[in-house]
N, C-alpha and C. Protein backbone atom coordinates (compact mmCIF):
# COMPACT_ATOMS: atom_id res chain seq x y z
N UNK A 1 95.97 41.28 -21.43
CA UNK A 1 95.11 40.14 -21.24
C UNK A 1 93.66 40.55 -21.48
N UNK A 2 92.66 40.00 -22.21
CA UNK A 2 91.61 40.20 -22.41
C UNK A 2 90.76 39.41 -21.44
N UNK A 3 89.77 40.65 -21.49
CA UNK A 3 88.96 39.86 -19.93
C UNK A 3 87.44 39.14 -20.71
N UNK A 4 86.91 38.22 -20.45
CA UNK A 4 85.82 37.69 -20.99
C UNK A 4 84.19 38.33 -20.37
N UNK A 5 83.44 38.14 -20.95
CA UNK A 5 82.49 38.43 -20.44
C UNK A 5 81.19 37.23 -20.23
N UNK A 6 80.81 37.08 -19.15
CA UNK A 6 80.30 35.66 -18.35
C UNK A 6 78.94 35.42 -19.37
N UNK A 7 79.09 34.73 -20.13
CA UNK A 7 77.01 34.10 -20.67
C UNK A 7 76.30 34.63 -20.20
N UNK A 8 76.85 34.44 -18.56
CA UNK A 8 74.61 34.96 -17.81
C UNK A 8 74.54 36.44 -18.44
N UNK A 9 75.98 37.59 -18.38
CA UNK A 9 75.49 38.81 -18.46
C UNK A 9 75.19 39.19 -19.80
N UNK A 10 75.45 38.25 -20.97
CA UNK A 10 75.58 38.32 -22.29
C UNK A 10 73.49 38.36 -22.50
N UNK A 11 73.82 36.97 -21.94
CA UNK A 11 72.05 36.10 -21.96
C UNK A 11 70.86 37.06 -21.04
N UNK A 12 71.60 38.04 -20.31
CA UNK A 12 70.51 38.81 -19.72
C UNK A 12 70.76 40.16 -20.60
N UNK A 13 71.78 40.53 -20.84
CA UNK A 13 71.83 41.97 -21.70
C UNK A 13 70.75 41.92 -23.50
N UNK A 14 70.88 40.66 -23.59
CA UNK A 14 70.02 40.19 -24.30
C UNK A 14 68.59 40.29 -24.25
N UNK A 15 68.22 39.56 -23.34
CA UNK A 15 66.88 39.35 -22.62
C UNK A 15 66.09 40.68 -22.58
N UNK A 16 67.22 41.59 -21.96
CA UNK A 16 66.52 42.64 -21.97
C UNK A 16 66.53 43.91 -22.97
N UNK A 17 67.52 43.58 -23.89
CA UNK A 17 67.10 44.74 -25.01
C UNK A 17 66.60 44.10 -26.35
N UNK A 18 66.35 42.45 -26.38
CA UNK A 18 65.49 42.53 -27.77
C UNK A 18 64.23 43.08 -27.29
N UNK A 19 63.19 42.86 -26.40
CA UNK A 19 61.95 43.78 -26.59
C UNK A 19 62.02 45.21 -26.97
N UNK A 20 63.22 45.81 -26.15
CA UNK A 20 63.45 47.21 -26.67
C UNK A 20 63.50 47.33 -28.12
N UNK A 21 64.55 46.69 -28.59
CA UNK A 21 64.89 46.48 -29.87
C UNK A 21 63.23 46.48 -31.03
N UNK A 22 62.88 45.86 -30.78
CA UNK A 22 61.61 45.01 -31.16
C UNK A 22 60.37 45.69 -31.73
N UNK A 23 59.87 46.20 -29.97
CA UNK A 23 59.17 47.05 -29.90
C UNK A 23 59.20 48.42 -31.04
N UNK A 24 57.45 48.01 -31.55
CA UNK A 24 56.99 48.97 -32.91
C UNK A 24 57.95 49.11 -33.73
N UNK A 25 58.77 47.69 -33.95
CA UNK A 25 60.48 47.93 -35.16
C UNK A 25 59.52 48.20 -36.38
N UNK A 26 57.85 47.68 -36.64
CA UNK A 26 57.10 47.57 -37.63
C UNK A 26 56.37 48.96 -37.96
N UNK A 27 56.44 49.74 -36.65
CA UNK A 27 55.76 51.29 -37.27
C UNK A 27 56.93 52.23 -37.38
N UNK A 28 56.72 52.94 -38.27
CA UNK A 28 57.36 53.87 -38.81
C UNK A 28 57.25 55.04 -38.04
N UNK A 29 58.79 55.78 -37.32
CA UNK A 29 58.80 57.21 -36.77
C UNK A 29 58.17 58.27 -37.36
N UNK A 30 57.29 59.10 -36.54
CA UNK A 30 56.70 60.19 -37.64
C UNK A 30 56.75 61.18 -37.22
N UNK A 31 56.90 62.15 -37.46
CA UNK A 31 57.08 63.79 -36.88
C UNK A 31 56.14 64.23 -36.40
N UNK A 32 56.22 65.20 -35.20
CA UNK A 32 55.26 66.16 -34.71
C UNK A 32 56.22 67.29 -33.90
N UNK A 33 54.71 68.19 -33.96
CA UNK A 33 55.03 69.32 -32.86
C UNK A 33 53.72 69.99 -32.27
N UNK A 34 53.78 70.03 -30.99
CA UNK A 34 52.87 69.84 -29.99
C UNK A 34 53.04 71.39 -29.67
N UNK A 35 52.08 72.20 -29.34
CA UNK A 35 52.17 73.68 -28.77
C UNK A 35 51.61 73.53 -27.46
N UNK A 36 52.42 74.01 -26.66
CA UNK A 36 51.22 74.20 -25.27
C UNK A 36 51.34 75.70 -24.98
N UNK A 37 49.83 75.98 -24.61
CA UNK A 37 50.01 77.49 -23.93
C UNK A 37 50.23 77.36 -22.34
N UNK A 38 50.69 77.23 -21.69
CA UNK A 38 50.86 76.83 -19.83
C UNK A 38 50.37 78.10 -19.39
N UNK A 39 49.19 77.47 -18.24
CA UNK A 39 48.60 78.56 -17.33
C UNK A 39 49.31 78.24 -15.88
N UNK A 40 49.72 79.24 -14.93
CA UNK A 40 50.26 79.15 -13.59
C UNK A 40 49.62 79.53 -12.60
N UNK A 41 48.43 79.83 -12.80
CA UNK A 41 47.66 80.95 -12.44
C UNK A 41 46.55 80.14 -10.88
N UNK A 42 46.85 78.86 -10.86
CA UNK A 42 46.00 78.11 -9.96
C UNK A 42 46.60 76.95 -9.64
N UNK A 43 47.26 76.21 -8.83
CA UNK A 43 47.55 74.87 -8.58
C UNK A 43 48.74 74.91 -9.76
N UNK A 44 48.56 73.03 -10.14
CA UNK A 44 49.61 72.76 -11.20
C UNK A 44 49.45 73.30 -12.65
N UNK A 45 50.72 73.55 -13.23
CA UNK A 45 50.26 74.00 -14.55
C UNK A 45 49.96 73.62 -15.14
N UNK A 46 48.51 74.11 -16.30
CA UNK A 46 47.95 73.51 -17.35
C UNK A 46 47.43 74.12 -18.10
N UNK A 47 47.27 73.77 -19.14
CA UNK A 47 46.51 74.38 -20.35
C UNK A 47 46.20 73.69 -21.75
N UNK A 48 45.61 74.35 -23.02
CA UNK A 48 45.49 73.50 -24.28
C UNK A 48 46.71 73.35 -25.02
N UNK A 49 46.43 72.38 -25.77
CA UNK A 49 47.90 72.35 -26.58
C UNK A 49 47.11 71.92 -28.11
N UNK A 50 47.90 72.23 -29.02
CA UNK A 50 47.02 72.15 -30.57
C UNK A 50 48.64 70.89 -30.95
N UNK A 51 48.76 69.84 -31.91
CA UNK A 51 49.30 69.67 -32.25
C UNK A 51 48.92 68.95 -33.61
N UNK A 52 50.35 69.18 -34.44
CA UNK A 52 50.50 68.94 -36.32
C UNK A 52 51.72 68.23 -36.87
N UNK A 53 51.39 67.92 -37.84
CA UNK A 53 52.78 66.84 -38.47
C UNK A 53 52.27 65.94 -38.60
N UNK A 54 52.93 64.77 -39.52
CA UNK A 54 52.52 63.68 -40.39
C UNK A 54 52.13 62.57 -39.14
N UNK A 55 52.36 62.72 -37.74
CA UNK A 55 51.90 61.76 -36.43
C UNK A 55 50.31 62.02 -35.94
N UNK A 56 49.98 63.44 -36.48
CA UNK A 56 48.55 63.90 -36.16
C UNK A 56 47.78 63.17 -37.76
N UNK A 57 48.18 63.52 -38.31
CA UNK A 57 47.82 63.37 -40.33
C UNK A 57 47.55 61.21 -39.81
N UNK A 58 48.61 60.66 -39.24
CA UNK A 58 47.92 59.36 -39.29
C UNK A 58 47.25 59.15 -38.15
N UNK A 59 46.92 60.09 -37.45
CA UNK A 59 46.46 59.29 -36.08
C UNK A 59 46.93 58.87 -34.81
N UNK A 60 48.13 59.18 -34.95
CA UNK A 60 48.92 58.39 -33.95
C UNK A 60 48.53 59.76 -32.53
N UNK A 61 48.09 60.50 -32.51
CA UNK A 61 47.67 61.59 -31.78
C UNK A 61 46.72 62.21 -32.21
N UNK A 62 45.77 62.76 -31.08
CA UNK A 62 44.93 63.77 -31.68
C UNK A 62 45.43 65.41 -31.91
N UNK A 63 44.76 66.08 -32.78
CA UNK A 63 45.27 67.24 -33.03
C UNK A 63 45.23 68.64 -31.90
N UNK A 64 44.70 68.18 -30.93
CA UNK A 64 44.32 69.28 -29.44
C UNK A 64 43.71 68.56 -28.88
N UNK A 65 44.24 69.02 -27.24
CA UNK A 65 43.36 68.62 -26.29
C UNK A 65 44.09 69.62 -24.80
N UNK A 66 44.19 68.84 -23.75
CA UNK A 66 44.39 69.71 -22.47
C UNK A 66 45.72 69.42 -22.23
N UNK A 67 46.64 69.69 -21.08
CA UNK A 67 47.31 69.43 -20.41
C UNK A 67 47.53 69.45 -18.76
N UNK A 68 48.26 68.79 -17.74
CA UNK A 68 48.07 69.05 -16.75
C UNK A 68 49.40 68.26 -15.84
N UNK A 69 50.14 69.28 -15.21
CA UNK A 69 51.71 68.92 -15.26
C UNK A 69 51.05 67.71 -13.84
N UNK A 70 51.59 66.80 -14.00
CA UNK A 70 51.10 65.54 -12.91
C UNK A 70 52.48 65.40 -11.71
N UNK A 71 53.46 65.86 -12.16
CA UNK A 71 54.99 65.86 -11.25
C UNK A 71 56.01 66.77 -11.62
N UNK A 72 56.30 67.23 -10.79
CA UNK A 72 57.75 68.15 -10.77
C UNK A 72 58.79 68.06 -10.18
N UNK A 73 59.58 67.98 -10.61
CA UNK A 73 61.00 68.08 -9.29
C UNK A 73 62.10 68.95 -9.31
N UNK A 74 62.95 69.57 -8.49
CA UNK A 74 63.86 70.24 -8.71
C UNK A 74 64.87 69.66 -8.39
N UNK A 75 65.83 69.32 -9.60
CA UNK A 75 67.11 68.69 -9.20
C UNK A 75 68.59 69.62 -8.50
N UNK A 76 68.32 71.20 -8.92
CA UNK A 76 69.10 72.27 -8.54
C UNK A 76 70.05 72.02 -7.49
N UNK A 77 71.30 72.04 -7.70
CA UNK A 77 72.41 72.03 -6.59
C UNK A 77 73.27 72.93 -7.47
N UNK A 78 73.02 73.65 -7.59
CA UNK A 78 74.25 74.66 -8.13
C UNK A 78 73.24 76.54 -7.94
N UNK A 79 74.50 77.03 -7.28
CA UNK A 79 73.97 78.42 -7.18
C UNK A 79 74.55 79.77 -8.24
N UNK A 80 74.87 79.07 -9.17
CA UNK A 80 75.45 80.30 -10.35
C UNK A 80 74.19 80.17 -11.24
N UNK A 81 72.77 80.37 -11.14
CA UNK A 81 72.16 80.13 -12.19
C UNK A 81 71.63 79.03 -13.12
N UNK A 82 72.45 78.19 -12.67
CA UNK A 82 71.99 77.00 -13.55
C UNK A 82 70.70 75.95 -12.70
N UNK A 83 69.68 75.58 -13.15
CA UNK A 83 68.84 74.60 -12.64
C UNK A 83 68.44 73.49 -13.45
N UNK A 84 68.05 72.56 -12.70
CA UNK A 84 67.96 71.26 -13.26
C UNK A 84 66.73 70.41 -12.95
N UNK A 85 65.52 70.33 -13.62
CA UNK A 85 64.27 69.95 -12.93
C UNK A 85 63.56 68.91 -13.38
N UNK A 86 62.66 68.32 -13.14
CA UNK A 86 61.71 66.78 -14.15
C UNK A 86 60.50 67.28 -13.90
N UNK A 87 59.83 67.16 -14.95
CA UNK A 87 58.64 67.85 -15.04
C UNK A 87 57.27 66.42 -16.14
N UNK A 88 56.81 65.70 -15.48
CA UNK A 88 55.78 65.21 -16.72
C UNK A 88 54.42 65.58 -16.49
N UNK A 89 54.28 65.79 -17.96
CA UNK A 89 53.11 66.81 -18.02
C UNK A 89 52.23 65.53 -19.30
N UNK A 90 50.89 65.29 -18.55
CA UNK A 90 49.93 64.78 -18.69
C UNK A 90 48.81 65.40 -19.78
N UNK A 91 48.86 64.73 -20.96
CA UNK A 91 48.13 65.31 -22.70
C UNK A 91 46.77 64.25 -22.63
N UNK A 92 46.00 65.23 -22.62
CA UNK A 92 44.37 64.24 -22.59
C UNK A 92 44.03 64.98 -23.92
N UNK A 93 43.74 63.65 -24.39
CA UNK A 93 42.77 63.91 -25.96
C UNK A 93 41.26 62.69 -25.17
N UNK A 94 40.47 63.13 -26.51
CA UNK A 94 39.26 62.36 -26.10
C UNK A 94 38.90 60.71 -25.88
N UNK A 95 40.11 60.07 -26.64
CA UNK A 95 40.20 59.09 -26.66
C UNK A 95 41.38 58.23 -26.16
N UNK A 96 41.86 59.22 -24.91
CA UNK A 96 43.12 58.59 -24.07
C UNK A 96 44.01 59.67 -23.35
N UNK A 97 45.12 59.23 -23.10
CA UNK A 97 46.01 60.43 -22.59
C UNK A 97 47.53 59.58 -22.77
N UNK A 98 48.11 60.21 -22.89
CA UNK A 98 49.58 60.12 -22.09
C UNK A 98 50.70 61.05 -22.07
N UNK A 99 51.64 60.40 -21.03
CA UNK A 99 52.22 61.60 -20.35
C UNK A 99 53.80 61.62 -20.49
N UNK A 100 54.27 62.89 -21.00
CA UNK A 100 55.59 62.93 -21.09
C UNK A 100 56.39 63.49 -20.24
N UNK A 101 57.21 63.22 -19.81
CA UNK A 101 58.25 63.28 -19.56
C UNK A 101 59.37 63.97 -19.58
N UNK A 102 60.01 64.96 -19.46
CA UNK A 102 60.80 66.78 -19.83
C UNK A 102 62.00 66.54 -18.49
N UNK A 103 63.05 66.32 -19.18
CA UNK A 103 64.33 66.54 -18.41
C UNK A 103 64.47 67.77 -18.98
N UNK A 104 64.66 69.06 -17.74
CA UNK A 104 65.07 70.72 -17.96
C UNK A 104 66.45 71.14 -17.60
N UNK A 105 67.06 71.72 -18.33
CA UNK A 105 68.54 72.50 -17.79
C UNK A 105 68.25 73.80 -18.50
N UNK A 106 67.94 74.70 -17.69
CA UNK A 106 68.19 75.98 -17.16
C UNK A 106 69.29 76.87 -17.03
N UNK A 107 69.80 77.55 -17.79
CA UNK A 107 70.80 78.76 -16.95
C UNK A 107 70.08 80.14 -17.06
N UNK A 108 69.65 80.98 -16.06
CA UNK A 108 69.36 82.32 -16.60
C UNK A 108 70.35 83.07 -16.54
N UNK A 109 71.57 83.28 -16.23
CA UNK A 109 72.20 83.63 -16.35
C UNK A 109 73.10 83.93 -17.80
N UNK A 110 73.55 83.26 -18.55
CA UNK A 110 73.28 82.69 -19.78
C UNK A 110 72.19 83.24 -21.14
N UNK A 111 71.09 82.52 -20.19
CA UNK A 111 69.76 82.90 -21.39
C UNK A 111 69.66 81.42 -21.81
N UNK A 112 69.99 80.52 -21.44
CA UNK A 112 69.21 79.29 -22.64
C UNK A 112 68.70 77.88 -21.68
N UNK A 113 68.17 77.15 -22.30
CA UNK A 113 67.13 76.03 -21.92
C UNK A 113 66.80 74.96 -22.67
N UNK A 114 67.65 73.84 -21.71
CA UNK A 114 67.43 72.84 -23.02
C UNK A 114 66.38 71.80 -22.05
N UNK A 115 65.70 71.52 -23.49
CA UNK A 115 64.97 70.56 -22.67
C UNK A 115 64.83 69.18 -23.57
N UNK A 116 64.53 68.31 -23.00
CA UNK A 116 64.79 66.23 -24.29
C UNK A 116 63.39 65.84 -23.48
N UNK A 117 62.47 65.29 -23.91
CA UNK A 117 61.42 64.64 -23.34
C UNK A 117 61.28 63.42 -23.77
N UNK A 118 60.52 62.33 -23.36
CA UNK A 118 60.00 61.45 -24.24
C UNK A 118 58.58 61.14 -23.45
N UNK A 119 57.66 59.88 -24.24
CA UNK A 119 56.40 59.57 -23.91
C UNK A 119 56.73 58.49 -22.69
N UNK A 120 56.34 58.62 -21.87
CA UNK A 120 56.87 57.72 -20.35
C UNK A 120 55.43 56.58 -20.19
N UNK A 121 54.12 57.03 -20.70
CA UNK A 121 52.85 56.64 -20.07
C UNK A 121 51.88 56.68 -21.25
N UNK A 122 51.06 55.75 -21.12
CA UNK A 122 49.77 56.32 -21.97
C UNK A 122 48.23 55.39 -21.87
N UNK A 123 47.66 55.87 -22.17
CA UNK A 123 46.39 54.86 -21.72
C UNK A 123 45.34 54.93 -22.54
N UNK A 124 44.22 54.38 -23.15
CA UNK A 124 43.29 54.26 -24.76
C UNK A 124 43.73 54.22 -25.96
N UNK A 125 43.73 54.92 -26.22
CA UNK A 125 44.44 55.07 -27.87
C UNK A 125 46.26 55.02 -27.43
N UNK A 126 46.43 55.58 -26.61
CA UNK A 126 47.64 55.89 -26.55
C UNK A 126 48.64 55.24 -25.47
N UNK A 127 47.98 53.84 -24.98
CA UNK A 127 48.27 52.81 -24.19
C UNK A 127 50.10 52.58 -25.31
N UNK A 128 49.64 52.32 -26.62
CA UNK A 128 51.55 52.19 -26.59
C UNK A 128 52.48 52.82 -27.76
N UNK A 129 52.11 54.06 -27.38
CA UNK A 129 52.54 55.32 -28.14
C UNK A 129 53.50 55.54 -27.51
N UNK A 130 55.28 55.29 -28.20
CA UNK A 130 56.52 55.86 -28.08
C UNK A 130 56.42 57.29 -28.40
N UNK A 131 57.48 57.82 -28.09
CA UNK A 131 58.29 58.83 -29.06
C UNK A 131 59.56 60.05 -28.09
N UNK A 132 59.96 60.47 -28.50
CA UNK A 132 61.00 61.37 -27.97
C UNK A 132 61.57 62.82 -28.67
N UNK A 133 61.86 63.78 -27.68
CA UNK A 133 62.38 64.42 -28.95
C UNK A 133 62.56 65.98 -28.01
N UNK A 134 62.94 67.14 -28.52
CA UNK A 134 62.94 68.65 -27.70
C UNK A 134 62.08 69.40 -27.82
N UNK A 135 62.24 70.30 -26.67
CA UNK A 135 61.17 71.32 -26.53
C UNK A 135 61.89 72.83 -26.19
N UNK A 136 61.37 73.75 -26.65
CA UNK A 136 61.26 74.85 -25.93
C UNK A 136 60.73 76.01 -25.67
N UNK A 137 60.81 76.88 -24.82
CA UNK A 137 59.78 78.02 -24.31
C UNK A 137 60.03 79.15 -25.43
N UNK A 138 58.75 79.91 -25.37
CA UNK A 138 59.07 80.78 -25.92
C UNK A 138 58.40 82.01 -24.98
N UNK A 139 58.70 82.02 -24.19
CA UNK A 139 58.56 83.16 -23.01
C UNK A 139 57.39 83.30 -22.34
N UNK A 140 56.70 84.09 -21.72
CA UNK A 140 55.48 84.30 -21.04
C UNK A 140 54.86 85.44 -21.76
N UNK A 141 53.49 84.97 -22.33
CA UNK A 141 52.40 85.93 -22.36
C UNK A 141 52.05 87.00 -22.17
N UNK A 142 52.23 86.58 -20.63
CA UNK A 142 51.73 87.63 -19.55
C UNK A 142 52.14 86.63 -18.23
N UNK A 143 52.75 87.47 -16.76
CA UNK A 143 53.04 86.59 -15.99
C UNK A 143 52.18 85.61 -15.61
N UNK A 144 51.56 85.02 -16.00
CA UNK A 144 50.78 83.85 -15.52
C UNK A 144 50.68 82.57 -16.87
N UNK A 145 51.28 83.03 -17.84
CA UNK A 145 50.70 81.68 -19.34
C UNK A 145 52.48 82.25 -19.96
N UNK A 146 52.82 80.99 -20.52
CA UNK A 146 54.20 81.06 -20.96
C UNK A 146 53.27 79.70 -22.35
N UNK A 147 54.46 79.78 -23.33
CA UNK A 147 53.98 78.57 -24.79
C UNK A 147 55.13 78.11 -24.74
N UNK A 148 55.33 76.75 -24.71
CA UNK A 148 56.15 75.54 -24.76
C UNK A 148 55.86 74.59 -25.66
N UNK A 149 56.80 74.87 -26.88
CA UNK A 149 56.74 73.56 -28.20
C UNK A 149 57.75 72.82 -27.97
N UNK A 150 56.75 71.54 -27.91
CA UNK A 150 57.86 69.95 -28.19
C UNK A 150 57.44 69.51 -29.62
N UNK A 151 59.05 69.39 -30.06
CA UNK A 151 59.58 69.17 -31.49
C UNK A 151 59.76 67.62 -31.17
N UNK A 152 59.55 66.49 -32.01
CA UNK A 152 60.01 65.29 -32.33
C UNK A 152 59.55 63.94 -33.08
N UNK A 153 59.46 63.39 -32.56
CA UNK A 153 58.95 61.63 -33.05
C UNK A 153 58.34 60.60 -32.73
N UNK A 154 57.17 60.33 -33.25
CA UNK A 154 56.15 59.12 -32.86
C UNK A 154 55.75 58.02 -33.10
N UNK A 155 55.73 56.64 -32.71
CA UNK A 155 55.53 55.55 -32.95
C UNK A 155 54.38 54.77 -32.60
């Protein structure tokens, strides 16, 4: 027997993903990659980040500015190594900011780290700047500064 599905939930599943849908269908995805150097060395982590790719080339970002992690969380319930954390970390250029967003899975045990971010926030220039995409570490400096590149896509 096939089961139907009621109008209202049709007419609201609707409702709510043509804006998704919609939203910047007219700008074109564009590549970037964002470098951050992360300092630990005082409070929350922060530091400069330089970023390049055809999303800096139009504008859709500036090419450097600061960073400054605004929330963290540890989702961790497992004791073999593996952790699980939310981290958005706050990108100020001169003419705005916004802030992404970093779901982390961790094993050191293992050796690897995946991380998916996207743009959650933004405000001036960058009031309605999408995009999404991965990141990852490439170790520490020195114990206090570790470099973290996010690879992806901007709208």
């Amino acid at each position: 027997m096939r089961k139907l599905i009621p109008m209202s939930v049709v007419a609201t599943l609707l409702l709510v993903a043509l804006p998704i849908v919609s939203a910047g269908a007219g700008t074109p995805w564009m590549e970037v990659e964002m470098v951050v150097e992360i300092h630990y060395d005082a409070g929350d982590p922060y530091g400069p980040f330089e970023a390049e790719g055809p999303a800096v080339d139009a504008g859709l970002i500036c090419a450097s500015g600061e960073t400054l992690d605004i929330y963290s969380r540890d989702h961790t319930r497992n004791e073999e190594g593996l952790s699980r954390f939310t981290v958005i970390k706050r990108f100020t250029c001169s003419d705005g900011t916004f802030d992404v967003r970093s779901n982390i899975i961790n094993n050191q045990i293992r050796g690897f780290e995946l991380v998916f971010w996207r743009v959650v926030d933004g405000t001036g220039a960058y009031e309605d700047l999408r995009g999404n995409g991965t990141a990852f570490g490439m170790g520490t400096i020195d114990p206090n500064v570790s470099i973290e590149t996010f690879n992806g896509r901007l709208r």
